[in-house]
Protein backbone atom coordinates (compact mmCIF):
# COMPACT_ATOMS: atom_id res chain seq x y z
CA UNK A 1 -14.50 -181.32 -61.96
CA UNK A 2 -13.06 -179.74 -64.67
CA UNK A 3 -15.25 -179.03 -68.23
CA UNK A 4 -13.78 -179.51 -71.22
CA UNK A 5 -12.47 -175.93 -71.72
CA UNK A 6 -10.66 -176.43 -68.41
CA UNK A 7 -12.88 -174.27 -65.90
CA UNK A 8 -14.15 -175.43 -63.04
CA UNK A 9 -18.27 -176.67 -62.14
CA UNK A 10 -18.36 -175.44 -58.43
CA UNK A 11 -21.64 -177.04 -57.61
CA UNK A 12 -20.41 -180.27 -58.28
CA UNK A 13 -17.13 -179.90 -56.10
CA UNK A 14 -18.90 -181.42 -53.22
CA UNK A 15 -20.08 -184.47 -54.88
CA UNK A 16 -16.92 -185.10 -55.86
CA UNK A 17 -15.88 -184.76 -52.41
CA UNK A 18 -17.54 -187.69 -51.93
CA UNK A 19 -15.44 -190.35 -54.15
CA UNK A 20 -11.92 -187.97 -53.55
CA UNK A 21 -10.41 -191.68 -52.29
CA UNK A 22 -12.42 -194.04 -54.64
CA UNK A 23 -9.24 -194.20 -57.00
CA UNK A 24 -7.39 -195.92 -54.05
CA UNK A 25 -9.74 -199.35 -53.79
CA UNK A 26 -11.42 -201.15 -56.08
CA UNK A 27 -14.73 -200.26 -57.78
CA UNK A 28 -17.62 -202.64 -58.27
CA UNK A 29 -21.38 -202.60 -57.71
CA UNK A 30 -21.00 -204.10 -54.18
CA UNK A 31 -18.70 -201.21 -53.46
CA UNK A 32 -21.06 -198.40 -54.42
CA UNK A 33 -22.67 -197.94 -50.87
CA UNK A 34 -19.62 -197.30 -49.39
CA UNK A 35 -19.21 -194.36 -51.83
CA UNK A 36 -22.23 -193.40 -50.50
CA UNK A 37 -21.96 -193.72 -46.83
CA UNK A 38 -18.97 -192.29 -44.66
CA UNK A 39 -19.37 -195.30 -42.32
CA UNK A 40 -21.86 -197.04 -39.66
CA UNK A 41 -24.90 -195.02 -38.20
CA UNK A 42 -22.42 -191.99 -40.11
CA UNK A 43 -24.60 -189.10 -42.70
CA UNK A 44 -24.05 -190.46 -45.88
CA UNK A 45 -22.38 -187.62 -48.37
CA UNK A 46 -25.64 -187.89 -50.40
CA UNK A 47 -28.03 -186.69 -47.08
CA UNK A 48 -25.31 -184.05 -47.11
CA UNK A 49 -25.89 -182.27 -49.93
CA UNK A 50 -29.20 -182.82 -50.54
CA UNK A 51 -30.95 -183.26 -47.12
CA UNK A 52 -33.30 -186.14 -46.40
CA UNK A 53 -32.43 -189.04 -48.91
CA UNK A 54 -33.48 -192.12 -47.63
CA UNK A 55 -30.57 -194.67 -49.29
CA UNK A 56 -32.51 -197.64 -48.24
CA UNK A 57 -35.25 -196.47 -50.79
CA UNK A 58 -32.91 -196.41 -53.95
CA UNK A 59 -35.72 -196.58 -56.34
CA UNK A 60 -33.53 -198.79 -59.50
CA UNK A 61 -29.81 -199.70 -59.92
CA UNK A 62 -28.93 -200.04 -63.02
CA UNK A 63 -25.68 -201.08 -65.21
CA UNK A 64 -24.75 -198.66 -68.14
CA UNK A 65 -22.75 -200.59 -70.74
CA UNK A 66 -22.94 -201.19 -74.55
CA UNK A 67 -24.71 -204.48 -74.71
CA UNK A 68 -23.49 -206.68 -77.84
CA UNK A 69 -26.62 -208.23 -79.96
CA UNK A 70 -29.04 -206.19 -78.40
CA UNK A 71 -30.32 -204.53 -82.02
CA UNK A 72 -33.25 -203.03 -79.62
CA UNK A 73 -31.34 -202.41 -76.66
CA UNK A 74 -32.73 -198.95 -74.30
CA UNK A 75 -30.56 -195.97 -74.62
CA UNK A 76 -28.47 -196.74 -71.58
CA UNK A 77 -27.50 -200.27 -73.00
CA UNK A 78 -25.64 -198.93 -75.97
CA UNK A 79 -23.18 -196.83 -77.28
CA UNK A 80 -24.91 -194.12 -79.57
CA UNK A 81 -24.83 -190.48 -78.70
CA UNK A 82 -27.60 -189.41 -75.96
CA UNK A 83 -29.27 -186.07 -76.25
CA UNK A 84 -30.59 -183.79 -73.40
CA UNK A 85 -33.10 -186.05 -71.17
CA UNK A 86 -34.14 -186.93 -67.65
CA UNK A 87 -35.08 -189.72 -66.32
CA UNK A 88 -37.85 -191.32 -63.46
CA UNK A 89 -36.63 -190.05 -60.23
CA UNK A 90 -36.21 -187.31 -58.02
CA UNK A 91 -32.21 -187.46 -58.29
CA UNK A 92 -29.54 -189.41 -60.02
CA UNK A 93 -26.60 -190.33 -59.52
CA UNK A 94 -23.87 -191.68 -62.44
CA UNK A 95 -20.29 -193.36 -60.67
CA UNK A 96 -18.10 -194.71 -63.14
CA UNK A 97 -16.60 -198.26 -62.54
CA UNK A 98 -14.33 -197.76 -66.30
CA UNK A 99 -14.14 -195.58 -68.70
CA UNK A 100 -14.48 -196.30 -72.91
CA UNK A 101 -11.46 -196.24 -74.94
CA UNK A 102 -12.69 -192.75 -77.20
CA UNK A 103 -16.02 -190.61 -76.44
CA UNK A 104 -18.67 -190.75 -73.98
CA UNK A 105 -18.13 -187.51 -72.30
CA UNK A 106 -21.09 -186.50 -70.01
CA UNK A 107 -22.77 -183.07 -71.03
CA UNK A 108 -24.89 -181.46 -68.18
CA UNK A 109 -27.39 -178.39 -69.42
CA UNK A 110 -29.69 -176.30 -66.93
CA UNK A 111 -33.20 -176.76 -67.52
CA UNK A 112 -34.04 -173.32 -65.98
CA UNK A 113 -31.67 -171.58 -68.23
CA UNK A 114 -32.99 -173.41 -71.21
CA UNK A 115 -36.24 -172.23 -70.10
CA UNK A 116 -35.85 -168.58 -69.53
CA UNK A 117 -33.87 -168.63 -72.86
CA UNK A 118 -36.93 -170.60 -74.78
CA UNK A 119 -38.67 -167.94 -73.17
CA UNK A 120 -36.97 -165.23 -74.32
CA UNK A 121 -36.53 -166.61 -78.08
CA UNK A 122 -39.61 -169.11 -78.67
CA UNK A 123 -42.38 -168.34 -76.79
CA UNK A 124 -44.84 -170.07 -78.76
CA UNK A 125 -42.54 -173.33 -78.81
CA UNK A 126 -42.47 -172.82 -74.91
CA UNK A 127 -46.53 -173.04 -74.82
CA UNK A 128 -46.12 -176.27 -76.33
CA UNK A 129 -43.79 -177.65 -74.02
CA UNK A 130 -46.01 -176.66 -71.16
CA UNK A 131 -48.83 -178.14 -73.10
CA UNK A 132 -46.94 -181.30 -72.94
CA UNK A 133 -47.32 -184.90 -74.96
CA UNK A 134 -48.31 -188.26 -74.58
CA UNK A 135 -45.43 -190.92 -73.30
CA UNK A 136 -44.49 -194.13 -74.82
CA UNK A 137 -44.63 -196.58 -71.69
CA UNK A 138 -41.69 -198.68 -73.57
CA UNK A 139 -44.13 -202.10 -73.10
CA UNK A 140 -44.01 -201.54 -69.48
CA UNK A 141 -47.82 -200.48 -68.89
CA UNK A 142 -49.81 -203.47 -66.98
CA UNK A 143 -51.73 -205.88 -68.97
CA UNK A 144 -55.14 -203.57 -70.73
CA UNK A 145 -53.39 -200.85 -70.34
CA UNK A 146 -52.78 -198.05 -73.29
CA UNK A 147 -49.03 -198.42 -74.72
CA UNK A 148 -49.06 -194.62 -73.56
CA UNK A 149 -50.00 -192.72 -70.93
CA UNK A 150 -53.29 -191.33 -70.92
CA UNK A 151 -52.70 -187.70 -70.23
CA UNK A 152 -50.09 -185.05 -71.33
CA UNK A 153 -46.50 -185.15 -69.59
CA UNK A 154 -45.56 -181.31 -69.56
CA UNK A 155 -42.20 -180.72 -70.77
CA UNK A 156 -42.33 -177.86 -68.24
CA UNK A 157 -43.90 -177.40 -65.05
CA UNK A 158 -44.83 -174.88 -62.37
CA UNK A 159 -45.43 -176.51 -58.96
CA UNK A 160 -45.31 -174.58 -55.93
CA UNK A 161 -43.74 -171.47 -58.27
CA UNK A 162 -40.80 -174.15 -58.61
CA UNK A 163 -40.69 -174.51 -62.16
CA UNK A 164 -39.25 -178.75 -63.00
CA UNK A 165 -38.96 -180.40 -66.40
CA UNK A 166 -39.55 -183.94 -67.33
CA UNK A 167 -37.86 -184.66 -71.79
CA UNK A 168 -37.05 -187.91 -73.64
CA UNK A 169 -37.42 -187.00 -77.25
CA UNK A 170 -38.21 -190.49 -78.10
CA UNK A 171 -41.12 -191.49 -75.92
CA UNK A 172 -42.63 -188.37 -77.07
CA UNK A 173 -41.85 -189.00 -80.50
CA UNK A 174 -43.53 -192.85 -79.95
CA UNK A 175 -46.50 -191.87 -77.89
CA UNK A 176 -48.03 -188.87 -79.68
CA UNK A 177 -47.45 -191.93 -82.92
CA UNK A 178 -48.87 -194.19 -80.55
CA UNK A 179 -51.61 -192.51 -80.11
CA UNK A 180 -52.69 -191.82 -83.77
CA UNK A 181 -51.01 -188.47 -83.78
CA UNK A 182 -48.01 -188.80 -85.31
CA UNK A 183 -46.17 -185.46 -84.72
CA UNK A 184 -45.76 -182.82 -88.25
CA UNK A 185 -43.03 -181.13 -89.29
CA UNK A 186 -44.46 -177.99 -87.02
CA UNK A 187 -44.92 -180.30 -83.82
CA UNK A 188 -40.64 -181.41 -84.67
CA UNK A 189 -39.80 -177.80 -85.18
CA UNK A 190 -40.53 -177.49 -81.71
CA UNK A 191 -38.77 -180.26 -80.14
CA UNK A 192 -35.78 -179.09 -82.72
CA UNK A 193 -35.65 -175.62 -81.20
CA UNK A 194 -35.59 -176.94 -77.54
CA UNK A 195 -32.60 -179.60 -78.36
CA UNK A 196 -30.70 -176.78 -80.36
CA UNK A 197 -30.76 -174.74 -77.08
CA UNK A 198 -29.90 -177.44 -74.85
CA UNK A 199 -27.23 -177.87 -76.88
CA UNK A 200 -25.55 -174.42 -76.97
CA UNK A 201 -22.11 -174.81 -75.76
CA UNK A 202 -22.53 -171.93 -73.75
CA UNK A 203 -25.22 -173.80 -72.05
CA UNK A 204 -23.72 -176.66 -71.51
CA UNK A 205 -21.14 -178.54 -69.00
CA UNK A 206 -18.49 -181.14 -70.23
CA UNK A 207 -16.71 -183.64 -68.58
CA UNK A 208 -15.75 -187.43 -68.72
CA UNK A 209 -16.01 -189.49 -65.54
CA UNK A 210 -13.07 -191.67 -64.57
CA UNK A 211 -13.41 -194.82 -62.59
CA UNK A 212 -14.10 -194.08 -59.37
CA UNK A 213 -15.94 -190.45 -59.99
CA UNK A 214 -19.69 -189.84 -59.36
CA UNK A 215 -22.28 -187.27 -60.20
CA UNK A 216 -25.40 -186.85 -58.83
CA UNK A 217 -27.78 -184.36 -60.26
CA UNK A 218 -31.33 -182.53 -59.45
CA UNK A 219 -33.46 -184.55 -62.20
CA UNK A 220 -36.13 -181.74 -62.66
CA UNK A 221 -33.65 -179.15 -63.21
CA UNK A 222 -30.75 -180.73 -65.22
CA UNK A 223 -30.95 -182.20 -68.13
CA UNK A 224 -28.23 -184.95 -68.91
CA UNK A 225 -26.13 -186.14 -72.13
CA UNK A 226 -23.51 -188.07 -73.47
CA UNK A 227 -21.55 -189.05 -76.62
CA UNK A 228 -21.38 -191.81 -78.23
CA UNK A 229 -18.72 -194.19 -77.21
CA UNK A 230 -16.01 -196.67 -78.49
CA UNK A 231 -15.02 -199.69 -76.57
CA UNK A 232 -12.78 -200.75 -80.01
CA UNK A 233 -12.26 -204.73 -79.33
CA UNK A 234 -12.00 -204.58 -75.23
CA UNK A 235 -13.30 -207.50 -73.65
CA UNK A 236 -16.78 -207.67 -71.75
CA UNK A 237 -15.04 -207.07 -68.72
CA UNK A 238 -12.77 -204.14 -69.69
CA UNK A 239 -15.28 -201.97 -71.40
CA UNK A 240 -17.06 -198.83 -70.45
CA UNK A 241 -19.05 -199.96 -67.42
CA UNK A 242 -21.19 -197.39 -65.66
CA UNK A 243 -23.77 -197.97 -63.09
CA UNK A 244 -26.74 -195.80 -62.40
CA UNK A 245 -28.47 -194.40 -59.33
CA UNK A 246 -32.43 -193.72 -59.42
CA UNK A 247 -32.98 -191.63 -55.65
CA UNK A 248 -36.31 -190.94 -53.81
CA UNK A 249 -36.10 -187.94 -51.72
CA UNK A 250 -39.72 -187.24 -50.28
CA UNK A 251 -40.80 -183.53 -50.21
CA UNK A 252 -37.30 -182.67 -52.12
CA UNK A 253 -39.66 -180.51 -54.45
CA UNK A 254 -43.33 -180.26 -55.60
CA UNK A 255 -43.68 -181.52 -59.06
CA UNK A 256 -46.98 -182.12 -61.34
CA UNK A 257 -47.72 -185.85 -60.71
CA UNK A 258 -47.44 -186.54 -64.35
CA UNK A 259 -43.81 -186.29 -64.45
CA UNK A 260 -43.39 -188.48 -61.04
CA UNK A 261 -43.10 -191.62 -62.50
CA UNK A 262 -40.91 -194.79 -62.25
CA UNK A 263 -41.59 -196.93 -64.19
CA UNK A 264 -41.98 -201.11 -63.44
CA UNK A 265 -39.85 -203.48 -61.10
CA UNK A 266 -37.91 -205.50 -63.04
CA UNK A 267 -39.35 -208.78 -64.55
CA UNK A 268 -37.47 -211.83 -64.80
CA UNK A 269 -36.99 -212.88 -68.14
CA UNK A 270 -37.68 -209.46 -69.82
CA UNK A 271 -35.00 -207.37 -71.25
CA UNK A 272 -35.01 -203.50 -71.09
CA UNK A 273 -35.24 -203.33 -74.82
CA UNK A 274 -38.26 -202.04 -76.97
CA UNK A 275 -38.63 -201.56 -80.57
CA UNK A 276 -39.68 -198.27 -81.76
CA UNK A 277 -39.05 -198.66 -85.46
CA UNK A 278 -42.34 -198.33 -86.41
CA UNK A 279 -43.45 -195.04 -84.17
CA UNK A 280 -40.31 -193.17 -84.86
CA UNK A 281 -36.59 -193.20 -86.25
CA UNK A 282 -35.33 -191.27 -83.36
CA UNK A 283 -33.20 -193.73 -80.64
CA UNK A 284 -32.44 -190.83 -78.21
């Protein structure tokens, strides 16, 4: 996989590996196990790399794709530039059914490195992130429950002396609001200096899948991006179309239970969409 200055992302080589022939056959959502599996009773490339990964326990599936009229749509339903995040599961995987006409070029960044940089540069901000904030819950807590979680979600962890990280700039943004806190102009500073250095280029991996690629990634040690995308006036069916994997892989690595989490089953009827006008302007 090349970046966008041309060099190559060894790490990744082997996941590719894994979809080398997916150009040659179709793509589609009922196709995606067999990107996974080399065939019957067979290791599956994922159990490869990563070692016990049970694929019958694929925590969510979900479709990635700018959703038209959907004015509250989650992040993965539209098009707008994503910053550095993760997500609710141990690892994720990203395989890309079509591409959009202009943009949405993946950016990977090292948590670990952003770490030992914040470190190095912003201590103080660093105490903060350890310190952790409230989440939104996105109206998915259970009937009674708080609209946000009632304890701190550390940005950074240290488990086991395996340090993890667990970021979405808006649920933090919506909870700490949420919770009668809304967050100062020193409380933002912070956030500001951690997305700056997630941000570096130096830091940070470029790429654009094409149909039939796939990625998966460590989700407590890489944080994951995109830009916003254009599918100009492409029909439903010929637009950028993305779906995502969310992986359980028990005992992969000890993380603080407050940033194991994910999330509710889908409900029939109920849309992924939430509206967070009133707790904060930021959408990503």
């Amino acid at each position: 996989m090349a970046g966008a200055s041309g060099r190559r992302f060894d790490p990744f080589a082997t996941a590719l590996s894994a979809t080398e022939n997916a150009s040659s056959v179709p793509v589609s959502q009922k196709d995606l196990p067999a990107l996974l599996r080399t065939g019957e009773g067979e290791p599956s490339h994922v159990r490869a790399l990563f070692g016990d990964v049970d694929l019958n326990r694929l925590r969510r599936m979900a479709d990635i794709l700018d959703i038209d009229g959907e004015t509250l749509a989650r992040a993965y339903r539209n098009k707008q530039e994503l910053s550095p995040h993760t997500d609710s599961c141990d690892l994720i995987g990203l395989a890309c059914l079509r591409d959009a006409k202009t943009g949405g070029v993946s950016r990977l960044t090292s948590a670990l490195t952003v770490h030992n940089v914040m470190r190095e540069e912003y201590p103080e901000s660093l105490e903060h992130l350890y310190r952790g904030y409230v989440f939104h819950r996105r109206g998915e807590e259970k009937p009674g429950d708080l609209p946000y979680t009632p304890y701190r979600v550390p940005v950074y962890s240290n488990t086991g002396g395996k340090v993890s990280a667990r970021y979405v700039r808006t649920y933090v943004e919506a909870g700490e609001a949420a919770a009668g806190r809304p967050m100062g102009e020193a409380e933002l500073a912070v956030l500001d200096r951690f997305e700056e250095v997630t941000k570096r280029p130096e830091l940070m991996l470029e790429f654009t899948l094409r149909p039939g690629e796939i990625y998966f990634i460590n989700n407590y040690t890489i944080l994951h991006a995109r830009t916003a995308f254009d599918d100009g006036d492409a029909e439903e069916d010929r637009r950028r179309h993305l779906l995502r994997l969310w992986l359980e892989v028990p005992q992969m690595r000890p993380v603080h239970p407050h940033i194991r989490s994910g999330g509710i089953e889908a409900v029939p009827g109920r849309t992924p969409s939430f509206d967070w006008s009133k707790l904060t302007n930021n959408r990503n």
